[in-house]
N, C-alpha and C. Protein backbone atom coordinates (compact mmCIF):
# COMPACT_ATOMS: atom_id res chain seq x y z
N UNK A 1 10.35 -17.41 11.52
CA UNK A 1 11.72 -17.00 11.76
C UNK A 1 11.88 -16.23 13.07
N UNK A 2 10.52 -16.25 13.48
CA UNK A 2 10.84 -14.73 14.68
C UNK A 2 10.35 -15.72 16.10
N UNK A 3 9.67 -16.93 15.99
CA UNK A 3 9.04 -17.71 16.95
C UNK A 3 10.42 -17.93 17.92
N UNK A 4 11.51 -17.90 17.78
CA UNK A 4 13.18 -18.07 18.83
C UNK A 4 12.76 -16.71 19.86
N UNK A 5 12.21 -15.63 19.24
CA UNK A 5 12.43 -14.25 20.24
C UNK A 5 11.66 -14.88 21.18
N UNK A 6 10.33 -15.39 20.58
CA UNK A 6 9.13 -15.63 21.58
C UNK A 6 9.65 -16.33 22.50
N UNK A 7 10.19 -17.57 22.25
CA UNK A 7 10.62 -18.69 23.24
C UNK A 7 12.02 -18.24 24.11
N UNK A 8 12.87 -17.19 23.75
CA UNK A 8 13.81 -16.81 24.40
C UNK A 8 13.30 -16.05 25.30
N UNK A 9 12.03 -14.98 25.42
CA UNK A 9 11.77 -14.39 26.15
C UNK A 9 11.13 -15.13 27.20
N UNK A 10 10.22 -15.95 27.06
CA UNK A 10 9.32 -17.32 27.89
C UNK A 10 10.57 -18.10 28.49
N UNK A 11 11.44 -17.93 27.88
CA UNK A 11 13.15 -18.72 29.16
C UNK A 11 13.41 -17.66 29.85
N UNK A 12 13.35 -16.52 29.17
CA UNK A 12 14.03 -15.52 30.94
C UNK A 12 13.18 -14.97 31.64
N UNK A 13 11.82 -15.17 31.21
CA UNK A 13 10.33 -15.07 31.89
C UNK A 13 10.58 -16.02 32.94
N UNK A 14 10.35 -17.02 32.69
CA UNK A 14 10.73 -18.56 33.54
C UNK A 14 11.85 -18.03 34.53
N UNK A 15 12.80 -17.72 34.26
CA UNK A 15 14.32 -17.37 34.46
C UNK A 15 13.88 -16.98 36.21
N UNK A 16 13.59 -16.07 35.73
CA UNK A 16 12.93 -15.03 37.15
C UNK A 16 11.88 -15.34 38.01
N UNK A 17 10.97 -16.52 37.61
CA UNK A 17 10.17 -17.15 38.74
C UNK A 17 10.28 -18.18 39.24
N UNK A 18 12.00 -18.30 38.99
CA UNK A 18 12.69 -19.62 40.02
C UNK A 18 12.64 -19.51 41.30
N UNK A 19 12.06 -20.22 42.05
CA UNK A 19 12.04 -19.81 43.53
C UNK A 19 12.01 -21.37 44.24
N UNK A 20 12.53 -20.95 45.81
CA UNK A 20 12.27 -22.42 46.52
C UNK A 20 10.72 -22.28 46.91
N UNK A 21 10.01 -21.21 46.96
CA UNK A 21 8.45 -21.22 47.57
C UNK A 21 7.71 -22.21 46.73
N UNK A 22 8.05 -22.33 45.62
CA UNK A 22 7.10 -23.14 44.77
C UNK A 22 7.75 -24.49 44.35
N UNK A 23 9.10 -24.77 45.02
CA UNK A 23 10.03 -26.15 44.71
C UNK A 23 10.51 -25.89 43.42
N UNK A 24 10.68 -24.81 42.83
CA UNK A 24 11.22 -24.50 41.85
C UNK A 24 10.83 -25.25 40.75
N UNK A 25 9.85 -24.91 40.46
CA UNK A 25 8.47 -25.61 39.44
C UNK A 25 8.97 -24.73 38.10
N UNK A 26 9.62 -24.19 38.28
CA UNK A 26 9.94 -23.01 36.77
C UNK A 26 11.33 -23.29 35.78
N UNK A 27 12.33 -24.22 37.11
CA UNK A 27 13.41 -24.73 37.29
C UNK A 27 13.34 -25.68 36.26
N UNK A 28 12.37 -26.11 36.77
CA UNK A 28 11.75 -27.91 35.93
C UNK A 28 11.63 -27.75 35.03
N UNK A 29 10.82 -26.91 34.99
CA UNK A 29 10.49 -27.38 33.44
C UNK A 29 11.35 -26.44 32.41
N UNK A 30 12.05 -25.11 32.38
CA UNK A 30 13.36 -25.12 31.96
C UNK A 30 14.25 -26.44 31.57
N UNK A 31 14.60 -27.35 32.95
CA UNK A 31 15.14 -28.91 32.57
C UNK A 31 14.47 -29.34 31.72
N UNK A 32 12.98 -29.87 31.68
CA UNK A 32 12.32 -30.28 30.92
C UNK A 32 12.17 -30.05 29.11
N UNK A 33 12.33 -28.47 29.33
CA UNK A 33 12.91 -28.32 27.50
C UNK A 33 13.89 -28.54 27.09
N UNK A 34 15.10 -28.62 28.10
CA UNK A 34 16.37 -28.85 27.36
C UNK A 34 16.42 -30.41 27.30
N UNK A 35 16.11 -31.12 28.10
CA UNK A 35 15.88 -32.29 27.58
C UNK A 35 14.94 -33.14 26.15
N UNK A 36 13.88 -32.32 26.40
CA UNK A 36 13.21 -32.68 25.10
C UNK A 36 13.40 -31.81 23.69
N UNK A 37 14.37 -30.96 24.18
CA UNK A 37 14.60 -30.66 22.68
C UNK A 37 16.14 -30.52 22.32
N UNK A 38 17.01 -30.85 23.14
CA UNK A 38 18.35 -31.27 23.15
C UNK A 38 18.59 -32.63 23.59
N UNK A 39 18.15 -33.77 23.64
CA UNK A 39 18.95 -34.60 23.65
C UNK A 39 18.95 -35.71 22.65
N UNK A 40 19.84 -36.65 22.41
CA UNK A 40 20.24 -37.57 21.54
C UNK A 40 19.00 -38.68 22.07
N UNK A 41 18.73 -39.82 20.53
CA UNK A 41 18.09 -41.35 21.16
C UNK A 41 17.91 -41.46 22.02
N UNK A 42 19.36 -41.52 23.00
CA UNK A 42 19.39 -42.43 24.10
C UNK A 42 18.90 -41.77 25.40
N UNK A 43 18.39 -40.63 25.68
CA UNK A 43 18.29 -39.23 27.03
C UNK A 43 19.94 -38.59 26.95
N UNK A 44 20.95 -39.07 26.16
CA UNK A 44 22.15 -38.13 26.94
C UNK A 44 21.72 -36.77 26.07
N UNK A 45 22.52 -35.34 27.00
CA UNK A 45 22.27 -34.38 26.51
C UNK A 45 23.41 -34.39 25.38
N UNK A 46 23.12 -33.69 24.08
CA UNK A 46 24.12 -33.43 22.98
C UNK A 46 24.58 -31.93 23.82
N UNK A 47 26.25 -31.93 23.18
CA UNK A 47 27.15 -30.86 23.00
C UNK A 47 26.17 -29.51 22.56
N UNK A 48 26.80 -28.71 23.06
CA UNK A 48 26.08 -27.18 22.76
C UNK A 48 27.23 -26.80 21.73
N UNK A 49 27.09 -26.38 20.73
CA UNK A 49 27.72 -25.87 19.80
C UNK A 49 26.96 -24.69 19.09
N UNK A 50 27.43 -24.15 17.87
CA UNK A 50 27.26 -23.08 17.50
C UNK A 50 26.77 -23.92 16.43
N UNK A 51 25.15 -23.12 15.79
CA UNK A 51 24.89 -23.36 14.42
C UNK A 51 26.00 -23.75 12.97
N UNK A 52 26.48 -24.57 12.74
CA UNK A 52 26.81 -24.80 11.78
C UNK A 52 26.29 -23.87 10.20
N UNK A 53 27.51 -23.35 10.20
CA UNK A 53 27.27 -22.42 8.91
C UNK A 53 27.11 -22.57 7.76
N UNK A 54 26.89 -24.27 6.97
CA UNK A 54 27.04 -25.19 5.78
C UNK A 54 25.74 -25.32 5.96
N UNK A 55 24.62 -25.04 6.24
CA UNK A 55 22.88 -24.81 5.93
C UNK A 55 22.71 -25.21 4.67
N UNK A 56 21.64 -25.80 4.48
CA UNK A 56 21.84 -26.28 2.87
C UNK A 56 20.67 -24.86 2.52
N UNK A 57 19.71 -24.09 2.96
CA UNK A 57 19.11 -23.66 2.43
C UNK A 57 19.32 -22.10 3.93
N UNK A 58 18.70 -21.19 3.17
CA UNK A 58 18.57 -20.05 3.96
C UNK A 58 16.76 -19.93 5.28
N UNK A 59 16.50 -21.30 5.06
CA UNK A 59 15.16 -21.39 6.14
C UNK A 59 15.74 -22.60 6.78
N UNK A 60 16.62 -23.73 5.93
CA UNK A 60 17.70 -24.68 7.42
C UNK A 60 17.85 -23.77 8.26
N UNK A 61 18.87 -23.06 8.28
CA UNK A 61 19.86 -21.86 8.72
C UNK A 61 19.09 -21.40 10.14
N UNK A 62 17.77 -20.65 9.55
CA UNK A 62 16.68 -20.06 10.23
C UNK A 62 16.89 -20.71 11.30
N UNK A 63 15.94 -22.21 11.04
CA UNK A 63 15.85 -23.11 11.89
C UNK A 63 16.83 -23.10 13.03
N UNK A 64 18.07 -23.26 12.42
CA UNK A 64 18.96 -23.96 13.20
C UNK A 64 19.39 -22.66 14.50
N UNK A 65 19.45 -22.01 13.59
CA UNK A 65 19.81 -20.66 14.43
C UNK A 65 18.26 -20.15 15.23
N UNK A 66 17.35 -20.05 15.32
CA UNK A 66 16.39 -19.97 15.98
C UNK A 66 16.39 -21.38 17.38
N UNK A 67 16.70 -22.61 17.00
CA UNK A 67 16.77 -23.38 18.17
C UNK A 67 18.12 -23.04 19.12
N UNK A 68 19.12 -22.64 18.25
CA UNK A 68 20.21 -22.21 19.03
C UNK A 68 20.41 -21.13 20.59
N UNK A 69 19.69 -19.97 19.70
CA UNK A 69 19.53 -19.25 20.39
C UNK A 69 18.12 -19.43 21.78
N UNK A 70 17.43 -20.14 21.17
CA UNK A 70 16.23 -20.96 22.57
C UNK A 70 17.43 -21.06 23.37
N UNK A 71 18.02 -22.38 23.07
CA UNK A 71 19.03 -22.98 24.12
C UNK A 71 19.84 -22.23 24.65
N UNK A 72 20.25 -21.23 24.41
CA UNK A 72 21.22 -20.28 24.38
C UNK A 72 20.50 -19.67 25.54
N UNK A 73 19.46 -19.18 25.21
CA UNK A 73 18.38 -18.31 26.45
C UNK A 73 17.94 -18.85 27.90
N UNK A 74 17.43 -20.41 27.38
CA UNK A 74 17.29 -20.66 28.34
C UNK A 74 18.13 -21.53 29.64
N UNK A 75 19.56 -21.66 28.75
CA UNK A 75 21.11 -21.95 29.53
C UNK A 75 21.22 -20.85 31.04
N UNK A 76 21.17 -19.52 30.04
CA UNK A 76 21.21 -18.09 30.62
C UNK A 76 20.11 -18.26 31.57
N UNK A 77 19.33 -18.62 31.59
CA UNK A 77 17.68 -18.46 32.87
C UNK A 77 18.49 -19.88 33.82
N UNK A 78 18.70 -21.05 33.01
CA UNK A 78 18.77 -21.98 34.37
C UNK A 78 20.31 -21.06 35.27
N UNK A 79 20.86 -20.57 34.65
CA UNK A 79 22.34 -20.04 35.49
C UNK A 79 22.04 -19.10 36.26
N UNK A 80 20.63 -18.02 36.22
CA UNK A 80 20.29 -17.02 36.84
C UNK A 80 19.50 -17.86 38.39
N UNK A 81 19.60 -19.33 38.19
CA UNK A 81 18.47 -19.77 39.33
C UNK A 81 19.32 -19.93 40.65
N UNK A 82 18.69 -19.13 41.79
CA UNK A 82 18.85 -19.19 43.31
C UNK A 82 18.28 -19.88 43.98
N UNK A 83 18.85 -20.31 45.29
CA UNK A 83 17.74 -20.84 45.84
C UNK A 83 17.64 -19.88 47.23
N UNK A 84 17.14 -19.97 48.36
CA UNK A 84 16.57 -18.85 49.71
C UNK A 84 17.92 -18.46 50.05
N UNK A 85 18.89 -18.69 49.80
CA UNK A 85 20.26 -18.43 50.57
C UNK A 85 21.30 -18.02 49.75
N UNK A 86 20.84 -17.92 48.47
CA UNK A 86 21.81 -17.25 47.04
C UNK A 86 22.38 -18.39 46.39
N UNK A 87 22.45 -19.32 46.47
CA UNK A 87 22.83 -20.27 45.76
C UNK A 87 22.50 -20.93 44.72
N UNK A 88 23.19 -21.07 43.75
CA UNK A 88 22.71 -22.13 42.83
C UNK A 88 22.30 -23.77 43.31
N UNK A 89 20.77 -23.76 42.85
CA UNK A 89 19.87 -25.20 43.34
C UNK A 89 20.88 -26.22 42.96
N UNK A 90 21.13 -27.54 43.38
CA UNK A 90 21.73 -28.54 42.73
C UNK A 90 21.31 -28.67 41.43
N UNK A 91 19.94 -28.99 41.35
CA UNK A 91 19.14 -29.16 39.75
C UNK A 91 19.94 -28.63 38.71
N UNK A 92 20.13 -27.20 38.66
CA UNK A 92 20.94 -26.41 37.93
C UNK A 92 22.15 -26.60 37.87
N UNK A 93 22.59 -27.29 38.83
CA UNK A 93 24.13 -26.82 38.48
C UNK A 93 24.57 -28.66 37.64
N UNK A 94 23.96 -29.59 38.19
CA UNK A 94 23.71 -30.78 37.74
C UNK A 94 23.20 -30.82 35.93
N UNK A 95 22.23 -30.03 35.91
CA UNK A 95 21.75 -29.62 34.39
C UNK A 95 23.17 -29.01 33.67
N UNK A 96 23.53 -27.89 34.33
CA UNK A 96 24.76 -26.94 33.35
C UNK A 96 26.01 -27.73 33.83
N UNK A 97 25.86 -28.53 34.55
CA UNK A 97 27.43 -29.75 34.47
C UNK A 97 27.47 -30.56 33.12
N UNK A 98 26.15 -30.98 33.16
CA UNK A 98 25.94 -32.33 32.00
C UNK A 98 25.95 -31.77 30.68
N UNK A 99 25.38 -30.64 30.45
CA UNK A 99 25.68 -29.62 29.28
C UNK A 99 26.82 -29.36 29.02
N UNK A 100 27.63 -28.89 29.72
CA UNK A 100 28.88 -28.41 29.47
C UNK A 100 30.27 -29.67 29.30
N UNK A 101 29.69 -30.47 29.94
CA UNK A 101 30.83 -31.74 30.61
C UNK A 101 31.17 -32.19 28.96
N UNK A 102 30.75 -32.22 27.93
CA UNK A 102 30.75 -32.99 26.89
C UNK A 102 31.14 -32.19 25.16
N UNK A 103 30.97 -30.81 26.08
CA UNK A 103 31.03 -29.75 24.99
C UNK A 103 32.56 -29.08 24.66
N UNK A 104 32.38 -29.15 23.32
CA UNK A 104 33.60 -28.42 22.60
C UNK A 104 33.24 -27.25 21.89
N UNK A 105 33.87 -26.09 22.26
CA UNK A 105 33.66 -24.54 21.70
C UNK A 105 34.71 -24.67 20.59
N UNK A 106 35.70 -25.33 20.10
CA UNK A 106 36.58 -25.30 19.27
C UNK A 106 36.28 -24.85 17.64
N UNK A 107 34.73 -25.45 17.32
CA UNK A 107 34.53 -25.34 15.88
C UNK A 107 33.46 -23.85 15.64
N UNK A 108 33.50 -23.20 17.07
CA UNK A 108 32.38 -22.22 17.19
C UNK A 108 32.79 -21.07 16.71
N UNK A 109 32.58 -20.21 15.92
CA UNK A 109 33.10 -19.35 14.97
C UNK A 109 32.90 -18.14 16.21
N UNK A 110 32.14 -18.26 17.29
CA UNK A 110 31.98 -16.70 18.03
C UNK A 110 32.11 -17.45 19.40
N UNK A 111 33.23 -16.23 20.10
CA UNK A 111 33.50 -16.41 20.92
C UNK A 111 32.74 -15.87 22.01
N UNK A 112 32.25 -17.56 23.23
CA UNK A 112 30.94 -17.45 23.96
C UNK A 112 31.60 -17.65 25.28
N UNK A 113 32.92 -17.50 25.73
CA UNK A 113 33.76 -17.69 27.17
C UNK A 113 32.29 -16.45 28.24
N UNK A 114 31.89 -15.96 27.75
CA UNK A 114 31.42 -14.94 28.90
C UNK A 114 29.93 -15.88 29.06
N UNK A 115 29.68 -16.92 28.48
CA UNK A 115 28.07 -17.80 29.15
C UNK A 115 28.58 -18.67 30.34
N UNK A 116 30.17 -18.82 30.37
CA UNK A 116 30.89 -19.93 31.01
C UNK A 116 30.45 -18.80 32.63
């Protein structure tokens, strides 16, 4: 139940050793989890939504809410990424376009306008 802190902290660990010195190797693979653990069959990324509160059991729930908050963390690390001149890298902003482009906050019981 507690393995989400671990992996939220390892996203804003990551978060902070985005850099262009290294081609932004920290960047990547940030992309790299949200792809392999957010997307549908086909590679598109699924909608970011809020845990669904109809859990059939109180360790679903866990689950669901422990991957949430990953994604949640490491959204927050790709948005913190610069590149030598203060800017957000394309990578990132291309990643949090395709995330967001498809998403509805409507059924989300907590209001998340301040990740925007």
């Amino acid at each position: 139940r507690t393995f989400h802190r671990v992996r939220a902290a390892a996203a804003s660990a990551l978060g902070e050793l985005i850099s262009p010195a290294d081609d932004f190797a920290a960047l990547h693979a940030l992309a790299r989890y949200v792809r392999r653990q957010h997307c549908d069959g086909t590679g598109l990324l699924l909608p970011l939504q809020f845990v669904p509160l109809d859990a059939a059991d109180e360790d679903e729930l866990a689950g669901r809410l422990g991957h949430y908050l990953t994604l949640r963390a490491v959204v927050e690390a790709i948005g913190r990424a610069r590149d030598g001149q203060g800017h957000t890298p394309a990578a990132a902003l291309s990643l949090l376009h395709e995330l967001l482009d498809d998403s509805s906050n409507a059924a989300n019981p907590c209001d998340e306008g301040f990740l925007l």
